[in-house]
C-alpha atoms as a PDB file:
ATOM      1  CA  UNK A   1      -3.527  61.786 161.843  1.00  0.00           C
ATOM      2  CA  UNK A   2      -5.818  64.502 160.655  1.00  0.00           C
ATOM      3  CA  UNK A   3      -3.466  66.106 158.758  1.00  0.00           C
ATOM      4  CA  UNK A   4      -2.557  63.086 156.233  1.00  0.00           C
ATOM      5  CA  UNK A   5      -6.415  62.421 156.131  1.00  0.00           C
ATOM      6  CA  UNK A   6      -7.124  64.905 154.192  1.00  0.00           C
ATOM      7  CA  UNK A   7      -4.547  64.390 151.369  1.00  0.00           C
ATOM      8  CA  UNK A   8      -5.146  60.479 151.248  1.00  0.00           C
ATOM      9  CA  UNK A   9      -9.205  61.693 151.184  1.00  0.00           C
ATOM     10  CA  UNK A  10      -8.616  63.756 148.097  1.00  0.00           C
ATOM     11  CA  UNK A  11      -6.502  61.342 146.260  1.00  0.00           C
ATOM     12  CA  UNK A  12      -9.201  58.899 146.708  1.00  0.00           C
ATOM     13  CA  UNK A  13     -11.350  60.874 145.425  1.00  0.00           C
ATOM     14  CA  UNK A  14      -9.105  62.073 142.780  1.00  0.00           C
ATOM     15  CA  UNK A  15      -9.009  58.368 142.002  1.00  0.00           C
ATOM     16  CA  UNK A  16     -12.398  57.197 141.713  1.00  0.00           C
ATOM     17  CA  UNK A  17     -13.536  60.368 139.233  1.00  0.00           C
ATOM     18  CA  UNK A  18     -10.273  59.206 136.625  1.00  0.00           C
ATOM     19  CA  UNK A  19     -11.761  55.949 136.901  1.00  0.00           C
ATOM     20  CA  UNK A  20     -15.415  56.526 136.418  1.00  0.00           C
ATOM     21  CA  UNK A  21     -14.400  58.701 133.515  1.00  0.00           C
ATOM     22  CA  UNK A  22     -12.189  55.715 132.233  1.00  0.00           C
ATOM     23  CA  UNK A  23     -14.730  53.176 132.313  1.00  0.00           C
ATOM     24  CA  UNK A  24     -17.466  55.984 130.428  1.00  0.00           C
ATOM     25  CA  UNK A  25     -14.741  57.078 127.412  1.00  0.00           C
ATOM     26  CA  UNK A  26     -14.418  53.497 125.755  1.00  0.00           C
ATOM     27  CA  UNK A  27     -18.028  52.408 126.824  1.00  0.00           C
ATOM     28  CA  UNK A  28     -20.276  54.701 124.703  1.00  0.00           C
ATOM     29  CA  UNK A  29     -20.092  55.257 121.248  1.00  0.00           C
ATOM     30  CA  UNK A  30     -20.847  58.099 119.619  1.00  0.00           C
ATOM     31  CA  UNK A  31     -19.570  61.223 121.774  1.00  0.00           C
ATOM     32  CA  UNK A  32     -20.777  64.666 122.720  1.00  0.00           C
ATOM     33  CA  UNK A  33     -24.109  64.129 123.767  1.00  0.00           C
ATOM     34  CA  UNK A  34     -24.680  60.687 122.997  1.00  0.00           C
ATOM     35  CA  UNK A  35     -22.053  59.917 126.248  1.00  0.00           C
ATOM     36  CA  UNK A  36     -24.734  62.639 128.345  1.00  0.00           C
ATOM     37  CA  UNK A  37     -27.194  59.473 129.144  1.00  0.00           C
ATOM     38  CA  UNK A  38     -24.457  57.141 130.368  1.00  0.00           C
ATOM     39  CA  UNK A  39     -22.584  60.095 132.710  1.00  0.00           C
ATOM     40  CA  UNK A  40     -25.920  60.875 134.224  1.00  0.00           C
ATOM     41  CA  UNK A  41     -26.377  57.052 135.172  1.00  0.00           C
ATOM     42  CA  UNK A  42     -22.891  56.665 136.663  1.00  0.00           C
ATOM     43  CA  UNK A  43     -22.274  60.242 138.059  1.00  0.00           C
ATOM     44  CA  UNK A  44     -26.173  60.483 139.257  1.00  0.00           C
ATOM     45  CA  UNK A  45     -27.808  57.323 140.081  1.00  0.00           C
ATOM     46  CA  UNK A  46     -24.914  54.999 140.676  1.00  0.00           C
ATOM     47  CA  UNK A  47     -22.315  57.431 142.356  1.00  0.00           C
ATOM     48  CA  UNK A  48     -24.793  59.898 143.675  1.00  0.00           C
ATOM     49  CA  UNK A  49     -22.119  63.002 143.277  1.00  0.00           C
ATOM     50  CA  UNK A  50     -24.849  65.149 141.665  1.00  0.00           C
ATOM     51  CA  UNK A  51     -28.382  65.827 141.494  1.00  0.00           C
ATOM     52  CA  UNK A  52     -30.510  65.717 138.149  1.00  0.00           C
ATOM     53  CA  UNK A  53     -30.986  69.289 138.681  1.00  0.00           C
ATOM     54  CA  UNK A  54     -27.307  69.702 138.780  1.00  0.00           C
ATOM     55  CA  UNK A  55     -26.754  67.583 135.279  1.00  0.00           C
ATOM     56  CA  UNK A  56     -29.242  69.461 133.399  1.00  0.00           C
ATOM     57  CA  UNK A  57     -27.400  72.646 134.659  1.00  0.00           C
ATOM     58  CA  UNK A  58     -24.201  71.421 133.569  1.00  0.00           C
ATOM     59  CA  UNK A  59     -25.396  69.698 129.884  1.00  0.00           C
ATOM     60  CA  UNK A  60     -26.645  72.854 129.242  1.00  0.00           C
ATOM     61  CA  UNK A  61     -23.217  75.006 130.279  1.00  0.00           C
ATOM     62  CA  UNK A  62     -20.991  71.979 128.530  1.00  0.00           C
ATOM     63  CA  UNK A  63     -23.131  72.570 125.477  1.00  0.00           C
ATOM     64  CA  UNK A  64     -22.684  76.232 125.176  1.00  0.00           C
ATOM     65  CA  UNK A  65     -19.402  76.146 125.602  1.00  0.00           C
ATOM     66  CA  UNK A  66     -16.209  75.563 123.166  1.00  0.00           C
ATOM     67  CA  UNK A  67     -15.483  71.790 122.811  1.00  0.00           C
ATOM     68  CA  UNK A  68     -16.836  68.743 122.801  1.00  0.00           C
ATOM     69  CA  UNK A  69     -19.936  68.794 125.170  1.00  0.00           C
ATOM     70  CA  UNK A  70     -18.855  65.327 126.624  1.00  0.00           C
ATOM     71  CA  UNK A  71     -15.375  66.412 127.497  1.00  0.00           C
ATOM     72  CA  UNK A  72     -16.902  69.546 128.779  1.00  0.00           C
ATOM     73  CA  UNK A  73     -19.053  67.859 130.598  1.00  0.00           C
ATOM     74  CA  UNK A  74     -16.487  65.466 132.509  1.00  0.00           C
ATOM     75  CA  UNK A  75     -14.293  68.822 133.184  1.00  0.00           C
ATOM     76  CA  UNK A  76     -17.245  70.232 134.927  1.00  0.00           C
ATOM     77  CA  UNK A  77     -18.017  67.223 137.122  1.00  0.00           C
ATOM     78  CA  UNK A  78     -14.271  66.902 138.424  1.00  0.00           C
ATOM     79  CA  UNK A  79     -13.855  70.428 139.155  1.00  0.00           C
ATOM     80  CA  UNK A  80     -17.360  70.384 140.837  1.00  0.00           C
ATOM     81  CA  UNK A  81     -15.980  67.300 143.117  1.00  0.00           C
ATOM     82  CA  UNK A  82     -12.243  68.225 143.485  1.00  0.00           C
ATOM     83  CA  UNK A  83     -11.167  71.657 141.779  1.00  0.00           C
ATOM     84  CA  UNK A  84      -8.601  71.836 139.283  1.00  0.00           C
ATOM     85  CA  UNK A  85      -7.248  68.703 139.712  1.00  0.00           C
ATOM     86  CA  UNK A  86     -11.144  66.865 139.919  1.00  0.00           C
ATOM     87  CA  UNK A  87     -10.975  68.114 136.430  1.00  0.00           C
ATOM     88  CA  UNK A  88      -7.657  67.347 135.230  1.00  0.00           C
ATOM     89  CA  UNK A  89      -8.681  64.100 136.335  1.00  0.00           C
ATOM     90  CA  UNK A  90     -11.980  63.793 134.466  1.00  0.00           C
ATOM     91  CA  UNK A  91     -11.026  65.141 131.425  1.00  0.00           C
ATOM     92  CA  UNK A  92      -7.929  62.615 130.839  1.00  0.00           C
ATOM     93  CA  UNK A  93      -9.986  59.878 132.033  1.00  0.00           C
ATOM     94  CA  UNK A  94     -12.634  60.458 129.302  1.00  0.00           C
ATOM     95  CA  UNK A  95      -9.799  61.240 127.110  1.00  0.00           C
ATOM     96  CA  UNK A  96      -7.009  58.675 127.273  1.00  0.00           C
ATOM     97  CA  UNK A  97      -8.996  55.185 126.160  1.00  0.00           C
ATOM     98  CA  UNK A  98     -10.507  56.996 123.177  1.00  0.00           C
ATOM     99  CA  UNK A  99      -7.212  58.529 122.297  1.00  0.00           C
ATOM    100  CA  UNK A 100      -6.185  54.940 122.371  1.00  0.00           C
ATOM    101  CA  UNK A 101      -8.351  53.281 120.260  1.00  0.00           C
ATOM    102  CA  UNK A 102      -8.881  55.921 117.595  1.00  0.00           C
ATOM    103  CA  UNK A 103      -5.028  55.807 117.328  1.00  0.00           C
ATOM    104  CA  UNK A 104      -4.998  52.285 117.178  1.00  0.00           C
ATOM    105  CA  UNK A 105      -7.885  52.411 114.361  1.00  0.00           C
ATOM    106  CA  UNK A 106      -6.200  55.024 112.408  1.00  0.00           C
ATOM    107  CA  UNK A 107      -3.340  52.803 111.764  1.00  0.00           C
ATOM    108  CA  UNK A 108      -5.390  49.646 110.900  1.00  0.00           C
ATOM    109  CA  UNK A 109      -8.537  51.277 108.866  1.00  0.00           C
ATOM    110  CA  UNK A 110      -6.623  51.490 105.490  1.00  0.00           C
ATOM    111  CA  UNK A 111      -6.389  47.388 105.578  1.00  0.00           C
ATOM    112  CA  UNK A 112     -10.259  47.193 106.182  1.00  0.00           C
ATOM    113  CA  UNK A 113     -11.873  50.360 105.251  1.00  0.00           C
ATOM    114  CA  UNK A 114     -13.303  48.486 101.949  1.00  0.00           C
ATOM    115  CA  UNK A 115     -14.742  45.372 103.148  1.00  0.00           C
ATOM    116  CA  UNK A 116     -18.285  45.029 102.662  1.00  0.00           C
ATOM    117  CA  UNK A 117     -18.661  43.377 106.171  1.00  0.00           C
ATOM    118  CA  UNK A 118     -17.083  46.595 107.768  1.00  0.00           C
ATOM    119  CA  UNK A 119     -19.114  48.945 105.701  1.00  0.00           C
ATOM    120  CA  UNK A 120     -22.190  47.424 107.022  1.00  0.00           C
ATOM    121  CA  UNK A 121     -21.084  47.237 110.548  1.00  0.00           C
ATOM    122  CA  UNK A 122     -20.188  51.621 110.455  1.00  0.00           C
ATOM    123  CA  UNK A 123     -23.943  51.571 109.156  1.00  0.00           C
ATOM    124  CA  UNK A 124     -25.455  49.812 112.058  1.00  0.00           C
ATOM    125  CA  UNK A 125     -23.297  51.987 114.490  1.00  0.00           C
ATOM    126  CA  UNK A 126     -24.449  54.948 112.816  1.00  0.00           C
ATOM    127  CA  UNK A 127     -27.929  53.778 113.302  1.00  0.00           C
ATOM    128  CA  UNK A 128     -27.118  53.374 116.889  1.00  0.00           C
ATOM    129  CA  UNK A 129     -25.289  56.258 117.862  1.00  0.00           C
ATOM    130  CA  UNK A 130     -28.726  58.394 116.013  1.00  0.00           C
ATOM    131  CA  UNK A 131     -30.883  56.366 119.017  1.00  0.00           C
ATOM    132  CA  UNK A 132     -28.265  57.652 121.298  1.00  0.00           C
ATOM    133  CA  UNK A 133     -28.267  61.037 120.767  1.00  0.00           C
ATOM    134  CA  UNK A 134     -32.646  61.333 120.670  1.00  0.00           C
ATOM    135  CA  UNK A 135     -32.074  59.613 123.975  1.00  0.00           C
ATOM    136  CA  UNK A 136     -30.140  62.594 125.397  1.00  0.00           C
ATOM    137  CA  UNK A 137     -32.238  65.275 123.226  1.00  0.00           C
ATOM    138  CA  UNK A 138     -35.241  63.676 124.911  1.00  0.00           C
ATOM    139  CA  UNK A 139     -33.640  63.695 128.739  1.00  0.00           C
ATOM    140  CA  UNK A 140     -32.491  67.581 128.066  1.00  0.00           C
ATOM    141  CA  UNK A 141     -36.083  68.165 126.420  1.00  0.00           C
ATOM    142  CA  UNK A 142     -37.747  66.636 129.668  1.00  0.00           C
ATOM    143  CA  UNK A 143     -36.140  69.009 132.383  1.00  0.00           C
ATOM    144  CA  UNK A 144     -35.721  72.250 129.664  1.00  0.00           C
ATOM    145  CA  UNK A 145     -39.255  72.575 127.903  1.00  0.00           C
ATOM    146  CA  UNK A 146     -41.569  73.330 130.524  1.00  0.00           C
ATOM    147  CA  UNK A 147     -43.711  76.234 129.158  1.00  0.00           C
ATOM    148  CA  UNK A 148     -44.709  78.935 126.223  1.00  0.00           C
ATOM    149  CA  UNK A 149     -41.108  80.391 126.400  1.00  0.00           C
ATOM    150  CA  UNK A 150     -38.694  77.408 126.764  1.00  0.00           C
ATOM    151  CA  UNK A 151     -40.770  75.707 123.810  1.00  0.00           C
ATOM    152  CA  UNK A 152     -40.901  78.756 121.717  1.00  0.00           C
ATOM    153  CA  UNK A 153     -37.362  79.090 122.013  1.00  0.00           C
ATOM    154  CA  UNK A 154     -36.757  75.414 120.952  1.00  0.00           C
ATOM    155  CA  UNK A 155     -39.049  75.777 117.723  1.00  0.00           C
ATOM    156  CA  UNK A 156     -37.256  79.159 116.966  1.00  0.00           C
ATOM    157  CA  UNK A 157     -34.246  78.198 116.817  1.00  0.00           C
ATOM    158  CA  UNK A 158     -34.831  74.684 115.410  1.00  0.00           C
ATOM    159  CA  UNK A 159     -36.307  76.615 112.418  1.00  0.00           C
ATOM    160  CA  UNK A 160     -33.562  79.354 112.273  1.00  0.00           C
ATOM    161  CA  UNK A 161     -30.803  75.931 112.259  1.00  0.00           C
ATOM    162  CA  UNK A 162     -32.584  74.580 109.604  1.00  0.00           C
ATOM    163  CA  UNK A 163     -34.032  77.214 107.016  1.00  0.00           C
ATOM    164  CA  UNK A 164     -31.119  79.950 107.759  1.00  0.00           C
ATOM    165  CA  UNK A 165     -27.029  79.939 107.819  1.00  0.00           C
ATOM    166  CA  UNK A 166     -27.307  81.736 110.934  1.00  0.00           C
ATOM    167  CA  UNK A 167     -24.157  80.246 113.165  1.00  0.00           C
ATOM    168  CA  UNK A 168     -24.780  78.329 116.079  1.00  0.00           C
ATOM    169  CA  UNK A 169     -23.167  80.855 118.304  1.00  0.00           C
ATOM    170  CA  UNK A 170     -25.881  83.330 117.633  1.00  0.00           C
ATOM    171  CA  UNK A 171     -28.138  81.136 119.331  1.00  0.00           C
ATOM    172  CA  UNK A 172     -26.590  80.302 122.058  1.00  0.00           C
ATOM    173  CA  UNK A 173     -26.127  83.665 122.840  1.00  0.00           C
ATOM    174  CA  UNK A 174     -29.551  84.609 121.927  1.00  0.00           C
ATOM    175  CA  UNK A 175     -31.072  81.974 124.247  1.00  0.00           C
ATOM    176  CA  UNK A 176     -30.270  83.605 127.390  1.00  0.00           C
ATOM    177  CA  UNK A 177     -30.820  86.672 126.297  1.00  0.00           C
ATOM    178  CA  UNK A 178     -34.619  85.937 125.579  1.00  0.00           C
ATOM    179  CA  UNK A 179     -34.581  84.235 128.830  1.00  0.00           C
ATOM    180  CA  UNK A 180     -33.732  86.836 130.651  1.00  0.00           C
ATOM    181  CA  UNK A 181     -36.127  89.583 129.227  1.00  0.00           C
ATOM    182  CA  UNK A 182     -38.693  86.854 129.123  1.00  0.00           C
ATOM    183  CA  UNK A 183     -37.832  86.447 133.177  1.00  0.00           C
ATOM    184  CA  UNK A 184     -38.117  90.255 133.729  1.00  0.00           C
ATOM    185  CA  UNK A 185     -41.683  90.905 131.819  1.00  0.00           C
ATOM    186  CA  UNK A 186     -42.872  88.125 133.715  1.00  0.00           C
ATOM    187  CA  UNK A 187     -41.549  90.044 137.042  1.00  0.00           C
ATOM    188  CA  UNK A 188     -42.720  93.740 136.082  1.00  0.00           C
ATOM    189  CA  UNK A 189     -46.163  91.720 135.276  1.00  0.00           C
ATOM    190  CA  UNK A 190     -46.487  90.129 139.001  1.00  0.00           C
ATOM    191  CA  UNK A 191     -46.603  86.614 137.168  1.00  0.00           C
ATOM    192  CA  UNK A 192     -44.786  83.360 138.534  1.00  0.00           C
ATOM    193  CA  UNK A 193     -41.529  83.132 137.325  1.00  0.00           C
ATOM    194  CA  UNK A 194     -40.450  79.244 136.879  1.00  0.00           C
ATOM    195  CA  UNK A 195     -36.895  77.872 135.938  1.00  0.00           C
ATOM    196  CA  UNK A 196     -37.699  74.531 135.874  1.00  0.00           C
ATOM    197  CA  UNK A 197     -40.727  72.021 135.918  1.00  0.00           C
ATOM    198  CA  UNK A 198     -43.516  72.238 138.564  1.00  0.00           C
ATOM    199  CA  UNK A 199     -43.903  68.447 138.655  1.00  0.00           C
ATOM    200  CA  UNK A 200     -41.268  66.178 138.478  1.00  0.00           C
ATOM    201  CA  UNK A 201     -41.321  62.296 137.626  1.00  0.00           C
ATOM    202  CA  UNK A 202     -39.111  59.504 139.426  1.00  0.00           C
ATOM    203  CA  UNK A 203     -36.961  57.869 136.704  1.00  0.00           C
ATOM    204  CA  UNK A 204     -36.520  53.671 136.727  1.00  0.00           C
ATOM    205  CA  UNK A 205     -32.863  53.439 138.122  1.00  0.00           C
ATOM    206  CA  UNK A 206     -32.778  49.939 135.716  1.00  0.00           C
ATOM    207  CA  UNK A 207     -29.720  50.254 133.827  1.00  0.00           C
ATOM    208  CA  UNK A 208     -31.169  51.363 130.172  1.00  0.00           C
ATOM    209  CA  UNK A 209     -29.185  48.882 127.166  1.00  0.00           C
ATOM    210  CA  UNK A 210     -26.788  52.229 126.298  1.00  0.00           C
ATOM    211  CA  UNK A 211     -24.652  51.871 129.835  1.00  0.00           C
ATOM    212  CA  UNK A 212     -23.598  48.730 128.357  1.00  0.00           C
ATOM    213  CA  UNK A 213     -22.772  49.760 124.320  1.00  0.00           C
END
């Protein structure tokens, strides 16, 4: 009996991260890391298979890495739950209903693509999908910014994105980099050395409107 337990465990499990993923892909609007509010509410506070800690951790690695952060994000979660195949898992789960309806909209959109009524309808979505992603810049800002360093590493490279064509990548690897030797003068100095916020707030576990979008 405790041999087959183990296989019919995992499958279960195997199971209910494809279908949390498939219930997240065709529910949010908007991607990358406008999907980041609604996986934190069903992966964090609903299924309780991570901590907040955790999800900041892995925004930030999904972000820095190749691909879209959402897709990164759900490969990170499987494989953190159930290895290779956690991830396999997660990543067609997110995948799959979005592959379906952009498909299906690719074939239809020539018919519609100039109707004033449709037109109006991308605007408000775009609208939407700009609250979306503040809502996840704010979430990320909340557990990343929490002194001189973190912040003057936000405004640097805010300016450097907007006043320079320095790529992205540069950044990214910059960021750590700068974190690091900011770590080690801190150490050589005798001062505290923090890697997240001293005080932490209790979030409302209310579903926010975007679960539902």
């Amino acid at each position: 009996m405790q041999v087959s337990a183990a296989p019919k465990k995992k499958m279960h499990m195997l199971g209910q991260i494809f279908t949390a993923f498939l219930k997240i892909g065709p529910s949010t609007f908007g991607g990358g890391y406008a999907m980041i509010a609604t996986i934190e509410r069903e992966i964090v506070e609903r299924r309780k298979w991570m901590e907040t800690e955790e999800m900041a951790d892995m925004v930030s690695v999904a972000g820095s890495a190749p691909g879209g952060v959402a897709v990164n994000s759900a490969a990170f979660v499987g494989y953190r739950l159930g290895g290779l195949a956690g991830a396999s898992a997660a990543v067609i789960g997110i995948t799959l209903p979005t592959l379906v309806i952009v498909l299906a909209l690719s074939f239809t959109f020539a018919w519609f693509r100039d109707n004033p009524k449709v037109e109006a309808a991308l605007k408000g979505v775009h609208a939407a999908i700009t609250a979306l992603i503040l809502l996840a810049a704010w979430k990320m800002a909340r557990t990343s910014l929490f002194d001189a360093v973190t912040f003057g590493i936000t405004a640097a490279a805010l300016a450097i994105l907007l006043l320079t064509q320095v790529h992205s990548l540069w950044l990214i690897a910059g960021g750590p980099l700068v974190g690091l030797a900011a770590s080690f003068i801190r150490r050589k100095r005798g001062w505290e050395v923090r890697t997240e916020p001293s005080h932490r707030t209790e979030e409302d576990r209310a579903m926010l409107p975007e679960y539902y979008i």
